[in-house]
C-alpha atoms as a PDB file:
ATOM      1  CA  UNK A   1      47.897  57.733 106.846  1.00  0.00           C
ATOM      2  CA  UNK A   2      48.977  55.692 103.893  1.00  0.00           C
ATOM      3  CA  UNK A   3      50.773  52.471 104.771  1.00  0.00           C
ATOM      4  CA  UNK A   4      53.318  51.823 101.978  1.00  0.00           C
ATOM      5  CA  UNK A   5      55.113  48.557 101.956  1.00  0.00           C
ATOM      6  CA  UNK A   6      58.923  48.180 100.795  1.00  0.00           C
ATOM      7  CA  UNK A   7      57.745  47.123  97.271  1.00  0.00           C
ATOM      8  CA  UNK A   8      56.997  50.011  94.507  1.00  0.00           C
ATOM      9  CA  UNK A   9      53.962  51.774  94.973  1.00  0.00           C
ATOM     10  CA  UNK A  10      51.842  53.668  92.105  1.00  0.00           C
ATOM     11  CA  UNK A  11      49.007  56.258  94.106  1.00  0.00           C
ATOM     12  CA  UNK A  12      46.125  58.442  92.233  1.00  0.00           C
ATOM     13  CA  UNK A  13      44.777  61.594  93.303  1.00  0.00           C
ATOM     14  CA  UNK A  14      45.873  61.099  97.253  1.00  0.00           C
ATOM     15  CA  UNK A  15      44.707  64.714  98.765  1.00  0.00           C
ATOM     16  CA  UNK A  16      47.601  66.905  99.575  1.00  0.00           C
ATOM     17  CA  UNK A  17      45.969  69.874 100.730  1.00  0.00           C
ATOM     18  CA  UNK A  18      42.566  72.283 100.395  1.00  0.00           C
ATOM     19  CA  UNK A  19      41.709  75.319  99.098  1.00  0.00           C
ATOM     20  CA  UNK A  20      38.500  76.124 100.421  1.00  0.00           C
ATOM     21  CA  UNK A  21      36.114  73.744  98.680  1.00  0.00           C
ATOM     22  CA  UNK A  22      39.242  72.825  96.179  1.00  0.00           C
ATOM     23  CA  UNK A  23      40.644  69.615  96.883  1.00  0.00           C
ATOM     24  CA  UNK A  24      44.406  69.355  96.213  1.00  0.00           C
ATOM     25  CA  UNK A  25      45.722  66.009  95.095  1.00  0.00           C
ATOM     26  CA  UNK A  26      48.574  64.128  93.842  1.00  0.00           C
ATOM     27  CA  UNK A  27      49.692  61.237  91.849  1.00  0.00           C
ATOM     28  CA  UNK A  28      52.823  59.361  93.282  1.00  0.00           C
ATOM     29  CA  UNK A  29      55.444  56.365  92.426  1.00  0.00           C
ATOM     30  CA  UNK A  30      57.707  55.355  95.079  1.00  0.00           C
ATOM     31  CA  UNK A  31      60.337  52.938  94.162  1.00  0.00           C
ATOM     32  CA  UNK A  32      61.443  49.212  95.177  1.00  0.00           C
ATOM     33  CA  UNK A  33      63.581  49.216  98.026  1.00  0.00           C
ATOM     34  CA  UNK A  34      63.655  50.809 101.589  1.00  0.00           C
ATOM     35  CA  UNK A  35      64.775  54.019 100.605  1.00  0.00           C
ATOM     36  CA  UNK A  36      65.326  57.135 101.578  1.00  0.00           C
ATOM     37  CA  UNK A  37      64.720  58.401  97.921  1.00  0.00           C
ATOM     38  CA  UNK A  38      65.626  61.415  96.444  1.00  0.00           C
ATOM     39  CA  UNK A  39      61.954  62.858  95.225  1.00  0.00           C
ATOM     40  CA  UNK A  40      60.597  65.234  92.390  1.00  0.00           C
ATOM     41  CA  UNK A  41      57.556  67.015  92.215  1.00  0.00           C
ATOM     42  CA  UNK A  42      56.020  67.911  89.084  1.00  0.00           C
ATOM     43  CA  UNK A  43      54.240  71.008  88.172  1.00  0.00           C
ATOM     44  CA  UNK A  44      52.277  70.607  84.718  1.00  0.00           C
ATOM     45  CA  UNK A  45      51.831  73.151  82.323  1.00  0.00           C
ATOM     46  CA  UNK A  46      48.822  74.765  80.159  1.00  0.00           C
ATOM     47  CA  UNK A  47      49.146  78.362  80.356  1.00  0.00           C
ATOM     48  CA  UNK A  48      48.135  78.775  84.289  1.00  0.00           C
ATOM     49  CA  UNK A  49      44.247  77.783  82.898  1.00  0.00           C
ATOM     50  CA  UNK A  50      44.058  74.054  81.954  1.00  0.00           C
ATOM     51  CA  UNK A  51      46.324  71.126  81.966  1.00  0.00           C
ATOM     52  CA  UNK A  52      46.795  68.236  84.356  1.00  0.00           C
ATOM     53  CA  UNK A  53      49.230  65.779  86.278  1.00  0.00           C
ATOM     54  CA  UNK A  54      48.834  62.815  84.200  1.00  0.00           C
ATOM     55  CA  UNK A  55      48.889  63.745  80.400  1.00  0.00           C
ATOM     56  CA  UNK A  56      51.147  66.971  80.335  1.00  0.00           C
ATOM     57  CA  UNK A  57      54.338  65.264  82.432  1.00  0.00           C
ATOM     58  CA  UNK A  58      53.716  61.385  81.238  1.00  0.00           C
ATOM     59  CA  UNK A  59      57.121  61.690  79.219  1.00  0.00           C
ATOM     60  CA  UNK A  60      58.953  62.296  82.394  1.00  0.00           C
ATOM     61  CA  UNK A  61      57.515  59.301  84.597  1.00  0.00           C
ATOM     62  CA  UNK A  62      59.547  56.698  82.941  1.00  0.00           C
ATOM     63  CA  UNK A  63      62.981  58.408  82.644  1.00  0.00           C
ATOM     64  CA  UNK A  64      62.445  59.543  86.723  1.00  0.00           C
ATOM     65  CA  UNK A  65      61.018  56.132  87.786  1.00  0.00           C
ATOM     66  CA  UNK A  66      64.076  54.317  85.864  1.00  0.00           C
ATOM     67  CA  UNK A  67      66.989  56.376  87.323  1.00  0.00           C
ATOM     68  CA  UNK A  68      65.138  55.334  90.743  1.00  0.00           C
ATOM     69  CA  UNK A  69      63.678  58.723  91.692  1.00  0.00           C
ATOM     70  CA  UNK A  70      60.146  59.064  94.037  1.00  0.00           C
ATOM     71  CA  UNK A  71      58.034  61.370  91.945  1.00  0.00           C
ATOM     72  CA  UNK A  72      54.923  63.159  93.024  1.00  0.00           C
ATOM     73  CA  UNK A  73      52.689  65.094  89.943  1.00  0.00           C
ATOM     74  CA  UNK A  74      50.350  67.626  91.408  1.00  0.00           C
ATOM     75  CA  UNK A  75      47.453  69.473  90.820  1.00  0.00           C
ATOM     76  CA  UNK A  76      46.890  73.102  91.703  1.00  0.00           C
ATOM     77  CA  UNK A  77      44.309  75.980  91.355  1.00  0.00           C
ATOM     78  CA  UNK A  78      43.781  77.044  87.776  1.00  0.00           C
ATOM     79  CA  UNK A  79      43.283  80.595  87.623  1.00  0.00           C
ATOM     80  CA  UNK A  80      40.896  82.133  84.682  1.00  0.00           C
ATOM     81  CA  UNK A  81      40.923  83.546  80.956  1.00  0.00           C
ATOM     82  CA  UNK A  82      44.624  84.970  80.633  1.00  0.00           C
ATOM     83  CA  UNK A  83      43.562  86.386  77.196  1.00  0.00           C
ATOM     84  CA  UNK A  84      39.906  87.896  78.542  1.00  0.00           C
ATOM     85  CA  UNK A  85      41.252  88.940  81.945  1.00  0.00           C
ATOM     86  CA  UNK A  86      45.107  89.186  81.825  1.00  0.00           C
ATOM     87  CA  UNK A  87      44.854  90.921  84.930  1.00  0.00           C
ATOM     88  CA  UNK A  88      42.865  88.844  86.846  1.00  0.00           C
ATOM     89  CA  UNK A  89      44.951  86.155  85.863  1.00  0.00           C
ATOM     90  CA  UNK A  90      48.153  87.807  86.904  1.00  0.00           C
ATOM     91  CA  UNK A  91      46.382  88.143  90.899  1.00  0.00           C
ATOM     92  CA  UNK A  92      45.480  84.640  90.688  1.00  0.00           C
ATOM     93  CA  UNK A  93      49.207  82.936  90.243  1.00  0.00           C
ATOM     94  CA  UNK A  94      49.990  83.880  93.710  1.00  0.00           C
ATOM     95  CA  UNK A  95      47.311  80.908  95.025  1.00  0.00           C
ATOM     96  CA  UNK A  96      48.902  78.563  92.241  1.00  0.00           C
ATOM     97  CA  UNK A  97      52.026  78.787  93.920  1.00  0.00           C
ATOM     98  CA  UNK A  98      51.270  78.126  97.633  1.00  0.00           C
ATOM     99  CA  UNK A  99      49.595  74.956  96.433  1.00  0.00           C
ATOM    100  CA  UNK A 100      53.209  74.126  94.894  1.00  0.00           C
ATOM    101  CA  UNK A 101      54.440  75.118  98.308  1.00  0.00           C
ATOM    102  CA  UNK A 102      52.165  73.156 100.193  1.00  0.00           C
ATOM    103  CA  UNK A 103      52.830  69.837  97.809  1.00  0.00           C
ATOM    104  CA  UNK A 104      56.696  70.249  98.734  1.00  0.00           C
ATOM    105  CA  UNK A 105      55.549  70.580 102.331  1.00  0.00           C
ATOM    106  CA  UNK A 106      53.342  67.735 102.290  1.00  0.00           C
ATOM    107  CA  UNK A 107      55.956  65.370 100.739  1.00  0.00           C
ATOM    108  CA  UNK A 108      58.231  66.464 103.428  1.00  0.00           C
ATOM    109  CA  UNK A 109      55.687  65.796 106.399  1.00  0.00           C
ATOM    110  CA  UNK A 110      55.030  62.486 104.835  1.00  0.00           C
ATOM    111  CA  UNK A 111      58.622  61.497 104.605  1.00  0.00           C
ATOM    112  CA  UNK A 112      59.181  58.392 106.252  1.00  0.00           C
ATOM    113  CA  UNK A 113      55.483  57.349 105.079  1.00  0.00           C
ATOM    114  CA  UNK A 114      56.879  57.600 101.424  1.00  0.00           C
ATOM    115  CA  UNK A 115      60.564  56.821 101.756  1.00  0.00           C
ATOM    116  CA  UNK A 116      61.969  59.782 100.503  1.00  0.00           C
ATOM    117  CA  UNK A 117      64.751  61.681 102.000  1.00  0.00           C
ATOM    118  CA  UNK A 118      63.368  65.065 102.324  1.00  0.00           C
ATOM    119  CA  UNK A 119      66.784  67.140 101.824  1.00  0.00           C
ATOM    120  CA  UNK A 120      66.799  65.706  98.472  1.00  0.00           C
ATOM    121  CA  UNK A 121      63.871  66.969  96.868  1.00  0.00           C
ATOM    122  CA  UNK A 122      63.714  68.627  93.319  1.00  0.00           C
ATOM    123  CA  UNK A 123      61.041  70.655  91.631  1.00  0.00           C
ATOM    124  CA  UNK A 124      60.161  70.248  87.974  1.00  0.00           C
ATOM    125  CA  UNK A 125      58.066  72.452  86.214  1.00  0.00           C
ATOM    126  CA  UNK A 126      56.691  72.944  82.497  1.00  0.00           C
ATOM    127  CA  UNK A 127      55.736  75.824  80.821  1.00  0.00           C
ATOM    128  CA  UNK A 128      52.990  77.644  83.288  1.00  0.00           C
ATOM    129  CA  UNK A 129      54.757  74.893  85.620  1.00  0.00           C
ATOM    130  CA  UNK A 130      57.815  76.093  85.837  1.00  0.00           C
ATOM    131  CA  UNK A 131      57.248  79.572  86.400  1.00  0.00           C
ATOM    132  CA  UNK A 132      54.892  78.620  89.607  1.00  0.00           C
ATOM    133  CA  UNK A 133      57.562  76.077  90.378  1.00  0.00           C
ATOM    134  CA  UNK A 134      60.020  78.285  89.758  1.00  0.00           C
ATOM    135  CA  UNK A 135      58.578  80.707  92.283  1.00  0.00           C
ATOM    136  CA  UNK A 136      58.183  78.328  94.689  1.00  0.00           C
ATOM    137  CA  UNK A 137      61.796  77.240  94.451  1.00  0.00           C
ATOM    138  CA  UNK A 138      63.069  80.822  94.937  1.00  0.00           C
ATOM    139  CA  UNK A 139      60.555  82.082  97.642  1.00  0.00           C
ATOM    140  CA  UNK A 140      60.243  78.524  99.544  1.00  0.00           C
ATOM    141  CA  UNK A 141      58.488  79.886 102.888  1.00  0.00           C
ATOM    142  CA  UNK A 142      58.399  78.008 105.874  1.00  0.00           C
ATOM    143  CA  UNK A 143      59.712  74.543 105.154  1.00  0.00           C
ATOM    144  CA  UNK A 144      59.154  75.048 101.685  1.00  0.00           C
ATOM    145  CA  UNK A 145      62.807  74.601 100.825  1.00  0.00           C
ATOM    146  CA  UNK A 146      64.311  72.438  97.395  1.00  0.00           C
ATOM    147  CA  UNK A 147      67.689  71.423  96.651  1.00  0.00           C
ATOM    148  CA  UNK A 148      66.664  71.715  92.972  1.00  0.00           C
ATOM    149  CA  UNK A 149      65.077  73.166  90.206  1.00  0.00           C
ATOM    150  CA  UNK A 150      64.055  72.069  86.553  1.00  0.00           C
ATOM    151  CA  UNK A 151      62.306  75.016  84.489  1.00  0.00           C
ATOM    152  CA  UNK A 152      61.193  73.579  81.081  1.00  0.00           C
ATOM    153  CA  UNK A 153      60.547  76.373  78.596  1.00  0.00           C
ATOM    154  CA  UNK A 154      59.800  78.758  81.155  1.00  0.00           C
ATOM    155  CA  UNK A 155      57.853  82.373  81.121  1.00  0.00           C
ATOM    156  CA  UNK A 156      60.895  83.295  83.099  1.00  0.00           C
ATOM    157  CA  UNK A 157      60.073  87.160  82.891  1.00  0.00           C
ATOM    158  CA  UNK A 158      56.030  87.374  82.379  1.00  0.00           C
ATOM    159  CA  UNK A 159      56.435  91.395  81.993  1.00  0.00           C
ATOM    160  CA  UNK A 160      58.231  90.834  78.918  1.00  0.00           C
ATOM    161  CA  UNK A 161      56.166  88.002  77.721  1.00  0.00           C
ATOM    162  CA  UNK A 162      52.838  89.999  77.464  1.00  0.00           C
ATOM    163  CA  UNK A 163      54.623  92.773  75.913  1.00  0.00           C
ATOM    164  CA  UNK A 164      55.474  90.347  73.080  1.00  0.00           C
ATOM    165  CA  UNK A 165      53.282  87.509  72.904  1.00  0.00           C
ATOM    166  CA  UNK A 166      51.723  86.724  70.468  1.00  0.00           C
ATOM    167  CA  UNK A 167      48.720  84.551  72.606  1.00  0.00           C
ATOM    168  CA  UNK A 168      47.660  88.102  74.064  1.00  0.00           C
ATOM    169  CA  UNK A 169      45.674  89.440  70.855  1.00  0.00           C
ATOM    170  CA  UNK A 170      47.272  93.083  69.825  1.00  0.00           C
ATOM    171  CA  UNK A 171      43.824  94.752  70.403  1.00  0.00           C
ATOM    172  CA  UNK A 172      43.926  94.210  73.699  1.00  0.00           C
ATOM    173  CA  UNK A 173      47.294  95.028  74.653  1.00  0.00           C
ATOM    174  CA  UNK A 174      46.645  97.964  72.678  1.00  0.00           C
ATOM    175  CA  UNK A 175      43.671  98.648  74.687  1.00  0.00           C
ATOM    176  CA  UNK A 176      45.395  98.881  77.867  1.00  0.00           C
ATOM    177  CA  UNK A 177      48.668 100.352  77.044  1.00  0.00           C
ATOM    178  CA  UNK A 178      49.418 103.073  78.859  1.00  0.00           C
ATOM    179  CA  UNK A 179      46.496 103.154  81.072  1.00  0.00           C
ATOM    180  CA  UNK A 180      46.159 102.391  85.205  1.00  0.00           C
ATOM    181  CA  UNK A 181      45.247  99.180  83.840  1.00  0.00           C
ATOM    182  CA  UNK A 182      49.033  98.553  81.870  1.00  0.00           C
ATOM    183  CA  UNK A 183      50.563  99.607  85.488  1.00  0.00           C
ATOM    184  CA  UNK A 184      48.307  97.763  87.488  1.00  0.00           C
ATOM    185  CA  UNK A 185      49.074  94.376  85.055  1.00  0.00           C
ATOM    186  CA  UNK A 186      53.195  94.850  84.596  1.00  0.00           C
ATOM    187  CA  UNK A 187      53.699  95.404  88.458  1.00  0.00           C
ATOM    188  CA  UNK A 188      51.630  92.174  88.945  1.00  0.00           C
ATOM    189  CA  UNK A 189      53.553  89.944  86.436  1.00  0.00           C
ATOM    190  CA  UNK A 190      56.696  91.384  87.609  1.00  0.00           C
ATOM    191  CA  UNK A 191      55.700  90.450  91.009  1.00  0.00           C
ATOM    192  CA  UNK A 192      55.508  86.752  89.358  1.00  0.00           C
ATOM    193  CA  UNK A 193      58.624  86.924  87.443  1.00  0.00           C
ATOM    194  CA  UNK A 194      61.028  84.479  88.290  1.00  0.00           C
ATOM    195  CA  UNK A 195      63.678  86.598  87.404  1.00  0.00           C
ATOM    196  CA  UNK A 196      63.196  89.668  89.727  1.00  0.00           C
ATOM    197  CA  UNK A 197      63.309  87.147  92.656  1.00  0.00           C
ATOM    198  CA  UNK A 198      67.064  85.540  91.753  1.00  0.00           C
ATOM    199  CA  UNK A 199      69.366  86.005  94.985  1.00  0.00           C
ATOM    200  CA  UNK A 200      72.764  84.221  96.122  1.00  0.00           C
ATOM    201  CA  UNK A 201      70.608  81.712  98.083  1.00  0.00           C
ATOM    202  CA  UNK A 202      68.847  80.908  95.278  1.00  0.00           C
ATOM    203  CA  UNK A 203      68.900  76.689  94.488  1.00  0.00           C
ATOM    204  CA  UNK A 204      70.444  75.426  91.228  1.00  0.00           C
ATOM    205  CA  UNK A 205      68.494  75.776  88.211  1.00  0.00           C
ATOM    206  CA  UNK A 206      68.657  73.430  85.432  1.00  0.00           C
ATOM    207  CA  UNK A 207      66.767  74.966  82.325  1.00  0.00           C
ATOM    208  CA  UNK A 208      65.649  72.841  79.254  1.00  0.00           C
ATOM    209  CA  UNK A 209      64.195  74.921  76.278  1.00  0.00           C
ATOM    210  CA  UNK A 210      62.989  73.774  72.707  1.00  0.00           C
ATOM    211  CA  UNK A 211      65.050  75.891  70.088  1.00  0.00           C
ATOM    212  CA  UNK A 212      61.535  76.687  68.029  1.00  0.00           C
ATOM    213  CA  UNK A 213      59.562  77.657  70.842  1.00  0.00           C
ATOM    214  CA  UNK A 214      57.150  80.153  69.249  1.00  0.00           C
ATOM    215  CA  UNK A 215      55.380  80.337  72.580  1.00  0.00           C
ATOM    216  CA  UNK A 216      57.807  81.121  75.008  1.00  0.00           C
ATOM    217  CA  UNK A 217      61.140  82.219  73.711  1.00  0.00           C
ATOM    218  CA  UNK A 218      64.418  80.380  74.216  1.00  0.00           C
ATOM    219  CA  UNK A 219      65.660  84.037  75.177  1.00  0.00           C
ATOM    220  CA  UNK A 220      63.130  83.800  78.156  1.00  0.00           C
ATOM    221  CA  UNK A 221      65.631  80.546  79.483  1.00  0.00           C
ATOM    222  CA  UNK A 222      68.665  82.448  78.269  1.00  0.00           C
ATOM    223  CA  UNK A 223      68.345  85.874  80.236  1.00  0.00           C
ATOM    224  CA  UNK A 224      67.117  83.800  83.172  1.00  0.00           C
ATOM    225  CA  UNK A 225      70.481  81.886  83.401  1.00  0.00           C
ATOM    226  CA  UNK A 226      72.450  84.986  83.236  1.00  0.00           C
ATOM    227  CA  UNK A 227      70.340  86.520  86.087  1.00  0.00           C
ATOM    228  CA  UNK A 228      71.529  83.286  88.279  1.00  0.00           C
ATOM    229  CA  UNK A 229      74.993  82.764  87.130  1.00  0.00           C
ATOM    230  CA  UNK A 230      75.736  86.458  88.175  1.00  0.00           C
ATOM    231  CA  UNK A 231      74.873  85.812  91.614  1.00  0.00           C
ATOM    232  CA  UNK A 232      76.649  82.532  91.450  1.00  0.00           C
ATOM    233  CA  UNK A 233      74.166  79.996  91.604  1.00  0.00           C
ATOM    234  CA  UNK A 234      74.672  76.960  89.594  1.00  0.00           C
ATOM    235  CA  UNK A 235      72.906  76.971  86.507  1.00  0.00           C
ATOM    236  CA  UNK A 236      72.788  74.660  83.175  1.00  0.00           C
ATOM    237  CA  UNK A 237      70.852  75.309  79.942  1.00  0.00           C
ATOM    238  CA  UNK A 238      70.016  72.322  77.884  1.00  0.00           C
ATOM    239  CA  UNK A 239      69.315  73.853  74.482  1.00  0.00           C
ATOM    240  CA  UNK A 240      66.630  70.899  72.662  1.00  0.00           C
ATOM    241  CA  UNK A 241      67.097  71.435  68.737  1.00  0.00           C
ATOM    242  CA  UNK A 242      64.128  71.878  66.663  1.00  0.00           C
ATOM    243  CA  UNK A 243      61.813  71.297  69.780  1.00  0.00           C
ATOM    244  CA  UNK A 244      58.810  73.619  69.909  1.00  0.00           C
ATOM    245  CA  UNK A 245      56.656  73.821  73.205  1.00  0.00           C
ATOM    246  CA  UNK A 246      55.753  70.837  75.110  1.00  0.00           C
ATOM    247  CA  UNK A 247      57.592  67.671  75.857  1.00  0.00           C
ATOM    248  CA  UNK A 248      54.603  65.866  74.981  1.00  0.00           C
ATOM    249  CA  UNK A 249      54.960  66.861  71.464  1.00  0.00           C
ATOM    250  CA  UNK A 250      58.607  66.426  71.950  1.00  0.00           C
ATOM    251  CA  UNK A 251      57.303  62.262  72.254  1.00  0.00           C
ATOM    252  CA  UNK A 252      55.609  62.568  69.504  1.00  0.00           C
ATOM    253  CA  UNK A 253      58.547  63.669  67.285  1.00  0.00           C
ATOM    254  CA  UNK A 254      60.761  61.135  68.932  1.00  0.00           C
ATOM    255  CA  UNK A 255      63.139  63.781  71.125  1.00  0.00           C
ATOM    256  CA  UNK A 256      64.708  62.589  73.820  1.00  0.00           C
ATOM    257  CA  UNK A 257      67.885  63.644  73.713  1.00  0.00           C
ATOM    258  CA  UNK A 258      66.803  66.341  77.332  1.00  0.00           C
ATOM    259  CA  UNK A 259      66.143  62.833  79.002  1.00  0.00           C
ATOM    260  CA  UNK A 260      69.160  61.806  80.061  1.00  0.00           C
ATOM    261  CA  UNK A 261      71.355  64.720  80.830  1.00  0.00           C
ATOM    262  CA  UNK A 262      68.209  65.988  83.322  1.00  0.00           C
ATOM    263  CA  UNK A 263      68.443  62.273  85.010  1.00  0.00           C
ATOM    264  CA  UNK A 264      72.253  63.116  85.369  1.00  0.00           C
ATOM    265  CA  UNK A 265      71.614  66.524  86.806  1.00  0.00           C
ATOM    266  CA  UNK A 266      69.407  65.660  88.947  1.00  0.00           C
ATOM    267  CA  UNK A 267      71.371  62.723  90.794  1.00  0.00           C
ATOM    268  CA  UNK A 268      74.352  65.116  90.857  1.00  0.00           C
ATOM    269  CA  UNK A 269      72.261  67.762  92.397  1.00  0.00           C
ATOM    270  CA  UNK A 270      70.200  65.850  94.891  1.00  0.00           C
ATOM    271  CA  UNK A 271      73.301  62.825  96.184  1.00  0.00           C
ATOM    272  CA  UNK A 272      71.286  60.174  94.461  1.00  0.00           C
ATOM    273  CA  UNK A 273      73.449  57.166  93.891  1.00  0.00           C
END
């Protein structure tokens, strides 16, 4: 067990969880104070293959750890080659998200330990993120639960996406369209779609999406918000103007205007003062 003091704490790569030989781990702030915090986790991007939890969310840590949130960035099983084996990909995703699960799980277990309240915990996930957090969010398991969800530029309906995208070379969608093979690979990414797992009970959503994505498009976001606000769960779009894919580049080009309506949403959404 970690023994936090009162004062704010910044933790590398504590172990969360393992996956066979895979060792799941975490980077955490916890703020001044005694707490109970309201806590994030976040889910980095890079296309369900690469990425990590320090360079893909490092725009969010400031914003988060100035409005006075606990955050927790986590690793999780990368799967393989989306582009060389779409379909193996696709069967992969399912052990992406049960790490997510098992990071919101952890963070609960290890409540008091971290001073966070843990019915007031928020997912945020980008890109590849979002759709495992995403998932997570809307199929929680056993004390998996969120109060919230933030899906930046989300593959919100992966079916769709590989019937369009342009990162899956035409050759070889050509190559398996209308084979076993296509069957095999739609039922699997609709399996992972966000979108065909939207109920009533579903937690609010808060979507942020660049408006010259040319990976995944705004419509993605757009669609997905209908889906919730027909079943009546709360649901906000933030629509970021002339932002492409990744809030990283988003930096770079000096936008930040997502910043500090998501701070608002989320201490609406999770009670935090």
């Amino acid at each position: 067990m970690l023994a936090l003091g009162a004062h704010g704490e910044d933790l590398k790569d504590v172990e969360y969880g393992r996956a066979g030989k895979y060792s799941l781990r975490l980077d955490l702030h916890i703020p001044d104070g005694a707490g109970p915090f309201a806590a994030v986790i976040l889910v980095h991007g890079g296309g369900w293959i690469v990425g990590d939890k320090t360079n893909d969310v490092q725009p969010l840590f400031a914003p988060l750890s100035d409005a006075g949130f606990a955050w927790f960035s986590i690793s999780y099983r990368l799967a393989g080659d989306v582009v060389r084996n779409p379909l193996g990909t696709a069967l992969k995703l399912g052990s992406a998200e049960n790490d997510v699960r098992r990071a919101v799980v952890f963070v609960k277990q290890h409540a008091t330990e971290y001073r966070v309240n843990p019915n007031k915990i928020a997912l945020i996930g980008l890109s590849a993120g979002g759709q495992l957090g995403a998932m997570a969010a809307l199929q929680p398991g056993p004390d998996g639960a969120v109060q919230g969800m933030v899906a930046f530029y989300t593959p919100t309906d992966l079916a769709s996406l590989a019937r369009t995208s342009s990162m899956i070379p035409e050759n070889i969608r050509e190559a398996v369209e209308g084979t076993v093979f296509d069957d095999i690979l739609m039922a699997g990414l609709k399996e992972f779609s966000p979108i065909q797992h939207v109920t009533a009970n579903s937690p609010p959503f808060l979507l942020i999406h660049g408006s010259d994505d040319n990976l995944v498009p705004f419509a993605q976001s757009e669609r997905f918000r209908e889906k919730l606000v027909a079943v009546g769960v709360p649901c906000e779009l933030i629509r970021v103007e002339g932002g492409g894919h990744g809030v990283v580049a988003w930096q770079a080009a000096r936008i930040t205007s997502y910043q500090a309506p998501m701070v608002r949403w989320l201490k609406q959404t999770l009670g935090q003062k």
